[in-house]
C-alpha atoms as a PDB file:
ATOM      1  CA  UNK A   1      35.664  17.749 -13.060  1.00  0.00           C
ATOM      2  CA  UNK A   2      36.100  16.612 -16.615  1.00  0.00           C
ATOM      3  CA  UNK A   3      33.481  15.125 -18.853  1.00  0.00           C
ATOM      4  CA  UNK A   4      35.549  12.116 -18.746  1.00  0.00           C
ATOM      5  CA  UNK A   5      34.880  11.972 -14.981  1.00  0.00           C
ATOM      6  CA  UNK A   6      31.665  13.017 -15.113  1.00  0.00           C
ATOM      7  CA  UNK A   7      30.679  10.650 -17.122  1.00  0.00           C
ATOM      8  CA  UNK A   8      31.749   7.767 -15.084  1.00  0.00           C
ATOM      9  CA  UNK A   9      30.412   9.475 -11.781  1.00  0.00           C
ATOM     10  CA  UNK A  10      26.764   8.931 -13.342  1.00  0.00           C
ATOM     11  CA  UNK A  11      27.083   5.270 -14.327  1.00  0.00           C
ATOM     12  CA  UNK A  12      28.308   4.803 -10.850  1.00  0.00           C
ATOM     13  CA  UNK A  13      25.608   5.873  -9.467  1.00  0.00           C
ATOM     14  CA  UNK A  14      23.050   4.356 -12.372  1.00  0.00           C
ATOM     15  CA  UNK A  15      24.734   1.131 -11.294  1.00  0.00           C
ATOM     16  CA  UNK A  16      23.898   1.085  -7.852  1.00  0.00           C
ATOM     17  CA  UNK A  17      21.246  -1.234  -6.373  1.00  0.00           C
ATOM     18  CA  UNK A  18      19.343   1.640  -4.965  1.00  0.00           C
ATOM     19  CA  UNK A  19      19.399   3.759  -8.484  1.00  0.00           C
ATOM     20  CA  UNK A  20      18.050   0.748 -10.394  1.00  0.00           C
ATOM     21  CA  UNK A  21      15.384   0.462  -7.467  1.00  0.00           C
ATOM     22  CA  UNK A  22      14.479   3.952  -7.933  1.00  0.00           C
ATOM     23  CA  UNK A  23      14.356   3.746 -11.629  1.00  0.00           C
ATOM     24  CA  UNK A  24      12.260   0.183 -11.509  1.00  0.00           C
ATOM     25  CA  UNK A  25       9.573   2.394  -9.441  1.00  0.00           C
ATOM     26  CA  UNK A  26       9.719   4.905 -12.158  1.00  0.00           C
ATOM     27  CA  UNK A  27       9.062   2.248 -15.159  1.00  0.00           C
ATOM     28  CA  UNK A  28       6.122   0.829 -12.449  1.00  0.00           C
ATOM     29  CA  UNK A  29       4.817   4.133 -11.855  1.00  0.00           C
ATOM     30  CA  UNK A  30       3.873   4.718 -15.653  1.00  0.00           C
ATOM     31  CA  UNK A  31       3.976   1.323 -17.197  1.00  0.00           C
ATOM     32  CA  UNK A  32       3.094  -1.306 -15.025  1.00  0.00           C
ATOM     33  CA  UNK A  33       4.227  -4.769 -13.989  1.00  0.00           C
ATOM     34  CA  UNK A  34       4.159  -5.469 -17.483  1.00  0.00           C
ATOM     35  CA  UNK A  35       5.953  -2.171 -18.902  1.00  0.00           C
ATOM     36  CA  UNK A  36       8.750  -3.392 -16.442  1.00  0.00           C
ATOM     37  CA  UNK A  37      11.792  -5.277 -18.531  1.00  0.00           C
ATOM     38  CA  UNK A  38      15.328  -5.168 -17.921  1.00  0.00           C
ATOM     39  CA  UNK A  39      15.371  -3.716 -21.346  1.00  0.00           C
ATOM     40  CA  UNK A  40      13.517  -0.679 -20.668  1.00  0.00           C
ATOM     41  CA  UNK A  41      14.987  -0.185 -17.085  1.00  0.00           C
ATOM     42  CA  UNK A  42      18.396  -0.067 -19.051  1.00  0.00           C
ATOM     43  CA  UNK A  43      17.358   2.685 -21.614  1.00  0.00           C
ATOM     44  CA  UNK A  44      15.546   4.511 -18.145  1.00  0.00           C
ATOM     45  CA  UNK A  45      18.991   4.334 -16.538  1.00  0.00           C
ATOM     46  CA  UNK A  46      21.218   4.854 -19.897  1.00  0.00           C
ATOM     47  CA  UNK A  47      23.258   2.140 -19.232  1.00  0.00           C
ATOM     48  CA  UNK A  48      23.342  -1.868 -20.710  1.00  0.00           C
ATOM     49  CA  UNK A  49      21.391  -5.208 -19.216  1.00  0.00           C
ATOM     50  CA  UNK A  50      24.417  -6.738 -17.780  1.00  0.00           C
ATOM     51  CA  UNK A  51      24.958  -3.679 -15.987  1.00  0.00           C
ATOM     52  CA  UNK A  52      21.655  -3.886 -13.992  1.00  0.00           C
ATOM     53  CA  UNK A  53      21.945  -8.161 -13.333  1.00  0.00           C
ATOM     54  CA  UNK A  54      24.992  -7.307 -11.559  1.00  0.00           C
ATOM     55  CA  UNK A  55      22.780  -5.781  -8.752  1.00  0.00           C
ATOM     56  CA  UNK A  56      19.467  -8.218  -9.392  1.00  0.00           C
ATOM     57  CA  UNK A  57      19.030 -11.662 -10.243  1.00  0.00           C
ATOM     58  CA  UNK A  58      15.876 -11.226 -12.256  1.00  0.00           C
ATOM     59  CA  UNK A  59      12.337  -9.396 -12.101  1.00  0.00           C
ATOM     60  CA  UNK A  60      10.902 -10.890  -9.324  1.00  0.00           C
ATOM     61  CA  UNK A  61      13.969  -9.491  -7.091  1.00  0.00           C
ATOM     62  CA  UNK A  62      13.721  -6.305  -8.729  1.00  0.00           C
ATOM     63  CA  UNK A  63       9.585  -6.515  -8.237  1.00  0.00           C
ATOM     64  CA  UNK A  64      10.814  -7.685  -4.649  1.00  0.00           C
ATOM     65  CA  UNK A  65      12.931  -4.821  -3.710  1.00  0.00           C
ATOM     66  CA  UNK A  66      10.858  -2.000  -4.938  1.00  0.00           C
ATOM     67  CA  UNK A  67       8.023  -3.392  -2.983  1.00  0.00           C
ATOM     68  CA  UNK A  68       9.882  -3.247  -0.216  1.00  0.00           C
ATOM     69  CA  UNK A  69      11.134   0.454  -1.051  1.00  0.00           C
ATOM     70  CA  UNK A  70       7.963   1.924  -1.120  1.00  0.00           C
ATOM     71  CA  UNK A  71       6.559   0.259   1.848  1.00  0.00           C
ATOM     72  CA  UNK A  72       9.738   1.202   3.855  1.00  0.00           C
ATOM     73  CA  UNK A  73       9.599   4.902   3.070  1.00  0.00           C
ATOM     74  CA  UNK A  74       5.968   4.821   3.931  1.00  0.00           C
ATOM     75  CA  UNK A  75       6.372   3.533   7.139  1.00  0.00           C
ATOM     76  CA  UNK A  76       9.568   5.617   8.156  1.00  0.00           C
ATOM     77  CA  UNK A  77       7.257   8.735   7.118  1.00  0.00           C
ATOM     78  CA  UNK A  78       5.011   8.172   9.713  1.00  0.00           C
ATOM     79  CA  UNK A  79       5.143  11.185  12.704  1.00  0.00           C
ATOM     80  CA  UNK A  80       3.677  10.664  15.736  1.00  0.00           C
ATOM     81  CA  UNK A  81      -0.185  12.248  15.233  1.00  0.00           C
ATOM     82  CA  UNK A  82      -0.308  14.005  18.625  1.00  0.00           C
ATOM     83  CA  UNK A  83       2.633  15.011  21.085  1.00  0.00           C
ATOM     84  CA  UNK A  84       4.315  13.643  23.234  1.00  0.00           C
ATOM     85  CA  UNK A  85       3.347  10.276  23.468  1.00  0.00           C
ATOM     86  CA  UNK A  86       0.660   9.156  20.740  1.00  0.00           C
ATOM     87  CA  UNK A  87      -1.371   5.861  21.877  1.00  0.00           C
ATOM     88  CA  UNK A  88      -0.931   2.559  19.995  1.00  0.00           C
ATOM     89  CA  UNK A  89      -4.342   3.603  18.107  1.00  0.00           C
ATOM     90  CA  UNK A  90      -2.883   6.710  17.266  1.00  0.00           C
ATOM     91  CA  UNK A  91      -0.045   4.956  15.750  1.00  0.00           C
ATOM     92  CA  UNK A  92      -2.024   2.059  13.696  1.00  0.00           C
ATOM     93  CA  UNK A  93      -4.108   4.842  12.280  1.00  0.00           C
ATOM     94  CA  UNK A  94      -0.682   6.605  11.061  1.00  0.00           C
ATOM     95  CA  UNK A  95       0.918   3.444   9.267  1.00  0.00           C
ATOM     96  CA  UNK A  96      -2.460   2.107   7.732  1.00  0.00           C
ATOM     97  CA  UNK A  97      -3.072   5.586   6.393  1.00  0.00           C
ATOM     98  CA  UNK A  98       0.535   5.824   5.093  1.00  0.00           C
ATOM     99  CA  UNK A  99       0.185   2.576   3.414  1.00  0.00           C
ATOM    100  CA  UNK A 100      -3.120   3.287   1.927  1.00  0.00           C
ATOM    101  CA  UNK A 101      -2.000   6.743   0.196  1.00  0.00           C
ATOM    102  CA  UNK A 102       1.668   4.891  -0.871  1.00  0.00           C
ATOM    103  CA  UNK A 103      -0.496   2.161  -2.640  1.00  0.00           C
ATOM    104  CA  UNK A 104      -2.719   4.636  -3.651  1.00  0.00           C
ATOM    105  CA  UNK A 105       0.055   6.795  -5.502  1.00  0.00           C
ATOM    106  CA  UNK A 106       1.717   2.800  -6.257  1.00  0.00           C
ATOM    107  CA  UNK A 107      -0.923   0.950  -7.278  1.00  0.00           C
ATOM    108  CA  UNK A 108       1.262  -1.898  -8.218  1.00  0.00           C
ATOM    109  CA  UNK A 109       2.818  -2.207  -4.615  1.00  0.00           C
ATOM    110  CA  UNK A 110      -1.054  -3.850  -3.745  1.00  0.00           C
ATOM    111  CA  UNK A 111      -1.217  -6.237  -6.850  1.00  0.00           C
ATOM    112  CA  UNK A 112       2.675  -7.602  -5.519  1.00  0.00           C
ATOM    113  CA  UNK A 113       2.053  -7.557  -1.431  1.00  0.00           C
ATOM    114  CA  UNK A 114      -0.890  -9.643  -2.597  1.00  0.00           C
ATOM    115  CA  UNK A 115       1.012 -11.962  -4.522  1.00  0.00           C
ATOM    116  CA  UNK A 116       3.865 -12.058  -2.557  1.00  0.00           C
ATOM    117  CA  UNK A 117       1.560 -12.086   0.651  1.00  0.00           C
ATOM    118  CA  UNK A 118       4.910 -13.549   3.043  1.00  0.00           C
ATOM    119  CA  UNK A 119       7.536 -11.959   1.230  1.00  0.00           C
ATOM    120  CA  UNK A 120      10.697 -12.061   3.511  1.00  0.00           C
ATOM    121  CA  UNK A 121      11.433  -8.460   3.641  1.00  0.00           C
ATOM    122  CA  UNK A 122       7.934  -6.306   3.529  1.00  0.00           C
ATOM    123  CA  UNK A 123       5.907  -8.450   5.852  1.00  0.00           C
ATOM    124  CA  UNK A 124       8.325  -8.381   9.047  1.00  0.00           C
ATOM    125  CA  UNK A 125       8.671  -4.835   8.173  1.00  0.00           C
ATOM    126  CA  UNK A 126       4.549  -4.936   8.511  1.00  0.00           C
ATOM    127  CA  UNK A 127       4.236  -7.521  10.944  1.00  0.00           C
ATOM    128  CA  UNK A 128       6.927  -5.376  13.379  1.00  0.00           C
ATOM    129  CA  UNK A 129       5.132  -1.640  12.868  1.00  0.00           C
ATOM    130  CA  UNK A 130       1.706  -3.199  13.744  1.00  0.00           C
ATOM    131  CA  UNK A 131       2.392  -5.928  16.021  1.00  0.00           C
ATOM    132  CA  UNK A 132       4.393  -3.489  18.539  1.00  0.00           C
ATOM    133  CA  UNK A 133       0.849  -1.414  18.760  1.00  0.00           C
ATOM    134  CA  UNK A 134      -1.196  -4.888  19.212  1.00  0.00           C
ATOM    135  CA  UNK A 135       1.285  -5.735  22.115  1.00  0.00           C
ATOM    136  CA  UNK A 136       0.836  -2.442  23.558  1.00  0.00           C
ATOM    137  CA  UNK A 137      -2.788  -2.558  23.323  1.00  0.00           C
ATOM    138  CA  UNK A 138      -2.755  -5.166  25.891  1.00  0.00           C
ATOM    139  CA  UNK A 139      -3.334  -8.682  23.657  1.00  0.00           C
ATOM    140  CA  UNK A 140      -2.082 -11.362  25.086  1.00  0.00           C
ATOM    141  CA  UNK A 141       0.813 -12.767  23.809  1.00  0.00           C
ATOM    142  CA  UNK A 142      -1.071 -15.983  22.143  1.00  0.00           C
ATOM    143  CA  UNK A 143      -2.867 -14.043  20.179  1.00  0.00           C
ATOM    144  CA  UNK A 144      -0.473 -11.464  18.533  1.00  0.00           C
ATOM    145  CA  UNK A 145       0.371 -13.270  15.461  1.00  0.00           C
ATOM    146  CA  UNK A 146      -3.475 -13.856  14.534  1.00  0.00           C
ATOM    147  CA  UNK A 147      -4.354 -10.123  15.465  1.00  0.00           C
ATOM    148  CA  UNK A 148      -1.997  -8.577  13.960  1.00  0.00           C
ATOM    149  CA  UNK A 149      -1.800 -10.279  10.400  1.00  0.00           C
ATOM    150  CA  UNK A 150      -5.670  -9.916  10.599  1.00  0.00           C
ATOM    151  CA  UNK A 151      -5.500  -6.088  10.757  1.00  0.00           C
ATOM    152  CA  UNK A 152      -2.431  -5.880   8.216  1.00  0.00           C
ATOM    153  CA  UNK A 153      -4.173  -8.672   6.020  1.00  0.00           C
ATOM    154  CA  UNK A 154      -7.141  -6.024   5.744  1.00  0.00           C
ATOM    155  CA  UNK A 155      -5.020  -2.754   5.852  1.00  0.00           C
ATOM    156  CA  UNK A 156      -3.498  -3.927   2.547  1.00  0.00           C
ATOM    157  CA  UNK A 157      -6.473  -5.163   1.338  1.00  0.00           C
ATOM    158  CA  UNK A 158      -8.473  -2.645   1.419  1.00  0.00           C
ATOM    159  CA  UNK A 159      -5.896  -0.352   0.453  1.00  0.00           C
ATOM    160  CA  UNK A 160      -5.163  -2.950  -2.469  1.00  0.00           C
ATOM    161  CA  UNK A 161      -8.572  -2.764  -3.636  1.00  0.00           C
ATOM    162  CA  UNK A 162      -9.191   1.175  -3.434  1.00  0.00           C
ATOM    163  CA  UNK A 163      -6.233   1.036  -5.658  1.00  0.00           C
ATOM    164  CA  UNK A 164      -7.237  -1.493  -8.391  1.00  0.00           C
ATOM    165  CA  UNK A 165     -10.651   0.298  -8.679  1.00  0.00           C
ATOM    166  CA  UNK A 166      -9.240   3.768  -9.124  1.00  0.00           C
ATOM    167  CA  UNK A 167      -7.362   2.048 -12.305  1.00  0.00           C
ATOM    168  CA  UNK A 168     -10.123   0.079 -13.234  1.00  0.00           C
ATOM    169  CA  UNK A 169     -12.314   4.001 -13.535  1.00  0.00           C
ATOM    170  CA  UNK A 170      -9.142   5.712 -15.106  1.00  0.00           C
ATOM    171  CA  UNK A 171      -7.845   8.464 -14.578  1.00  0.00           C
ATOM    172  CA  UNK A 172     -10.067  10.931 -16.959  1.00  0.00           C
ATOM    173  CA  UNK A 173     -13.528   9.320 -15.552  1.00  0.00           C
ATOM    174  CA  UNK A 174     -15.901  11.703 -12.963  1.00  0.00           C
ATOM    175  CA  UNK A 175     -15.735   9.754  -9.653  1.00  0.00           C
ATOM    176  CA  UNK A 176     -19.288  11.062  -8.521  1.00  0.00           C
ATOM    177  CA  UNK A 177     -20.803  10.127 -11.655  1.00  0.00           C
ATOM    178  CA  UNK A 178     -20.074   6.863 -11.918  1.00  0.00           C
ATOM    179  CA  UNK A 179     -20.669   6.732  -8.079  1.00  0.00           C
ATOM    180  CA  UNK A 180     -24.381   7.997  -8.954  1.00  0.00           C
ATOM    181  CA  UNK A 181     -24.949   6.049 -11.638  1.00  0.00           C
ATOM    182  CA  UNK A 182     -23.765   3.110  -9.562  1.00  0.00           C
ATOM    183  CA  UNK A 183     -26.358   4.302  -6.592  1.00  0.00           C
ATOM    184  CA  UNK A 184     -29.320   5.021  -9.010  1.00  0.00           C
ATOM    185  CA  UNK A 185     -28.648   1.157 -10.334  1.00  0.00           C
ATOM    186  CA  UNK A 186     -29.164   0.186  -6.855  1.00  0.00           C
ATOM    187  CA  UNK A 187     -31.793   2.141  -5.545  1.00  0.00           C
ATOM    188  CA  UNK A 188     -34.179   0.550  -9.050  1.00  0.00           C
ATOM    189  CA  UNK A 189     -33.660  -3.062  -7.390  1.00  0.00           C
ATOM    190  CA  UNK A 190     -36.244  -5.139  -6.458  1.00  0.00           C
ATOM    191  CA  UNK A 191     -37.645  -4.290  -2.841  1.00  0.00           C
ATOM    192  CA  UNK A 192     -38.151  -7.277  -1.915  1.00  0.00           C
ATOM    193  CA  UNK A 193     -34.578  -9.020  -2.912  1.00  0.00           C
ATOM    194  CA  UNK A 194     -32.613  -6.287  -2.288  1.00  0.00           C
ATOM    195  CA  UNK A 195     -34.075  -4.477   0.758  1.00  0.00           C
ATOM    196  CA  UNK A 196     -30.729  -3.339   2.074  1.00  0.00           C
ATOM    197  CA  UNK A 197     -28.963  -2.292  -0.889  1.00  0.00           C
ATOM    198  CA  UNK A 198     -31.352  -0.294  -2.009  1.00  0.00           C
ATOM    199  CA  UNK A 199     -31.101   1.774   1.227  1.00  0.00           C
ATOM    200  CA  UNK A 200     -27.324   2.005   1.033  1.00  0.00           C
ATOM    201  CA  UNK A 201     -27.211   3.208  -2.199  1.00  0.00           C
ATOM    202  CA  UNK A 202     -27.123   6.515  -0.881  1.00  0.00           C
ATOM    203  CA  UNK A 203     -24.612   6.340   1.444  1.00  0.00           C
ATOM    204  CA  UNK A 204     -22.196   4.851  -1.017  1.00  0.00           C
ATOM    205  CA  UNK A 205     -22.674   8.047  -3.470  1.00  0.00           C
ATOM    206  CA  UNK A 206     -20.198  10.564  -3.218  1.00  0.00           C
ATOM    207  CA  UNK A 207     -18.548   8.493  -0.321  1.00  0.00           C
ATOM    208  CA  UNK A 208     -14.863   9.576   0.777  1.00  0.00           C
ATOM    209  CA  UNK A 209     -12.485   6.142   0.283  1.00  0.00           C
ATOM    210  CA  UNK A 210      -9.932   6.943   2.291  1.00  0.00           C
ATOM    211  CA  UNK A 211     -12.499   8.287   5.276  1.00  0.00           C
ATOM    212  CA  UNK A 212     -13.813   4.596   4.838  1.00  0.00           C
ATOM    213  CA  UNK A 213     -10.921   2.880   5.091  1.00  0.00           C
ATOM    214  CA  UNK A 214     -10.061   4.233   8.446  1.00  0.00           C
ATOM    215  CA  UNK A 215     -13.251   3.297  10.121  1.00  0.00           C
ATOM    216  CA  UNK A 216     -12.506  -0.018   9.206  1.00  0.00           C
ATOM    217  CA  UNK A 217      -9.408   0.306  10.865  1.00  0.00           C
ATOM    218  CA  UNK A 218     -11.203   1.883  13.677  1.00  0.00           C
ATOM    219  CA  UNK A 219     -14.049  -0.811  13.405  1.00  0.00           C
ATOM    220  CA  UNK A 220     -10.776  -3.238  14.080  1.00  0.00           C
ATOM    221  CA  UNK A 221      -9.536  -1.777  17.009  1.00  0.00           C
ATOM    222  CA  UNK A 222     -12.265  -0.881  19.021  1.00  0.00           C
ATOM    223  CA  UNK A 223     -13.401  -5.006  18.164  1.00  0.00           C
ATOM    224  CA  UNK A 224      -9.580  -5.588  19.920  1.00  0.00           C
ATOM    225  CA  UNK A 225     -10.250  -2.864  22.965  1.00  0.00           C
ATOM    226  CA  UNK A 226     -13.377  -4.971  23.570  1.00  0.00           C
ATOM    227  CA  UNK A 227     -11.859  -8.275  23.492  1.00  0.00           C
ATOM    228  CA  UNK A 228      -8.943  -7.361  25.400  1.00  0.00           C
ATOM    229  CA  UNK A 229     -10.564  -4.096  27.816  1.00  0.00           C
ATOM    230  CA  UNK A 230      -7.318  -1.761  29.163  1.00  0.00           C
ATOM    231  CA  UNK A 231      -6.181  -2.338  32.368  1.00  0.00           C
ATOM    232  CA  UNK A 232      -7.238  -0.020  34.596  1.00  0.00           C
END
């Protein structure tokens, strides 16, 4: 192939919707919402502005569709946990877990499903891997829609949180330090006002996040298996 051809091979592919995606998760990755402008997704992707508004209307599309990327490939890399036939727990524990390390590595994707908290692409895609697993679980029909945005409503939430506090420490701070110093604050509160915190203290030194999240997504579903017992 000649350089000529070479050359316009790459800004095909540069100038595809899905390379400008990929490239706007890049810019996110290391910069931010804020780090994100069309100018320096066009020096990212060596190509000019006009270029990229061919394939998206403005930043809120872009912010849109890498949103959406990132939850998608989260969700489709989701195996089964057990073989053959993993239960509907199984399952709900696999995509909150998968969505909770993708916002993890993309803490952004939290700040946007927040803001965005019915955008029309991500939340059916949500709404459809949790809301089969309700339905299977045996809820009646009536109550699907409030069960199931419930549990995603605190599965990105959570997840959302863990996320903003891990930037909020930095990346160069000692996690059990701060967690200690944060326990030893609590434990030196008054008795009397503070009779549970101060005993909790403990626990929430050198706690696991991600351990924690999942028993509050266990904490939901065995609150659903109560309200709504298996048929035998």
């Amino acid at each position: 192939m000649s350089p000529q051809a070479r050359r316009s091979a790459r800004r095909t592919e540069a100038l595809s919707r899905e390379r400008i995606v990929d490239a706007a998760i890049a810019v996110l990755d290391t910069a931010g919402e804020g780090g994100l402008t069309f100018r320096a997704l066009s020096e990212h992707l060596a190509t000019g502005p006009g270029a990229i508004y061919w394939h998206v209307a403005n930043k809120g599309e872009l912010l849109g569709a890498a949103t959406d990327a990132v939850v998608a490939a989260a969700l489709a890399a989701t195996p089964p946990r057990t073989a053959p036939d993993p239960s509907p727990q199984e399952r709900i524990r696999a995509v909150a877990l998968a969505l909770f390390d993708a916002i993890d590595a993309h803490p952004w994707v939290g700040v946007q499903l927040s803001a965005s908290a019915w955008q029309v692409t991500t939340t059916p895609r949500l709404l459809e891997s949790t809301g089969r697993q309700v339905r299977a679980m045996g809820v009646p029909r009536a109550e699907w829609f409030t069960v199931t945005s419930v549990l995603v409503q605190y599965i990105l939430g959570a997840a959302a949180q863990n996320a903003a506090n891990a930037q909020v420490l930095g990346p160069d701070a000692d996690r059990d330090t701060y967690l200690d110093d944060v326990a030893r604050v609590w434990e030196a509160l008054d008795p009397e006002d503070y009779p549970f915190t101060r005993v909790v203290g403990d626990q929430m030194r050198g706690h696991d996040d991600r351990e924690q999240f999942l028993a509050g997504v266990d904490l939901f579903l065995a609150g659903i298996t109560a309200r709504w017992p298996p048929a035998s």
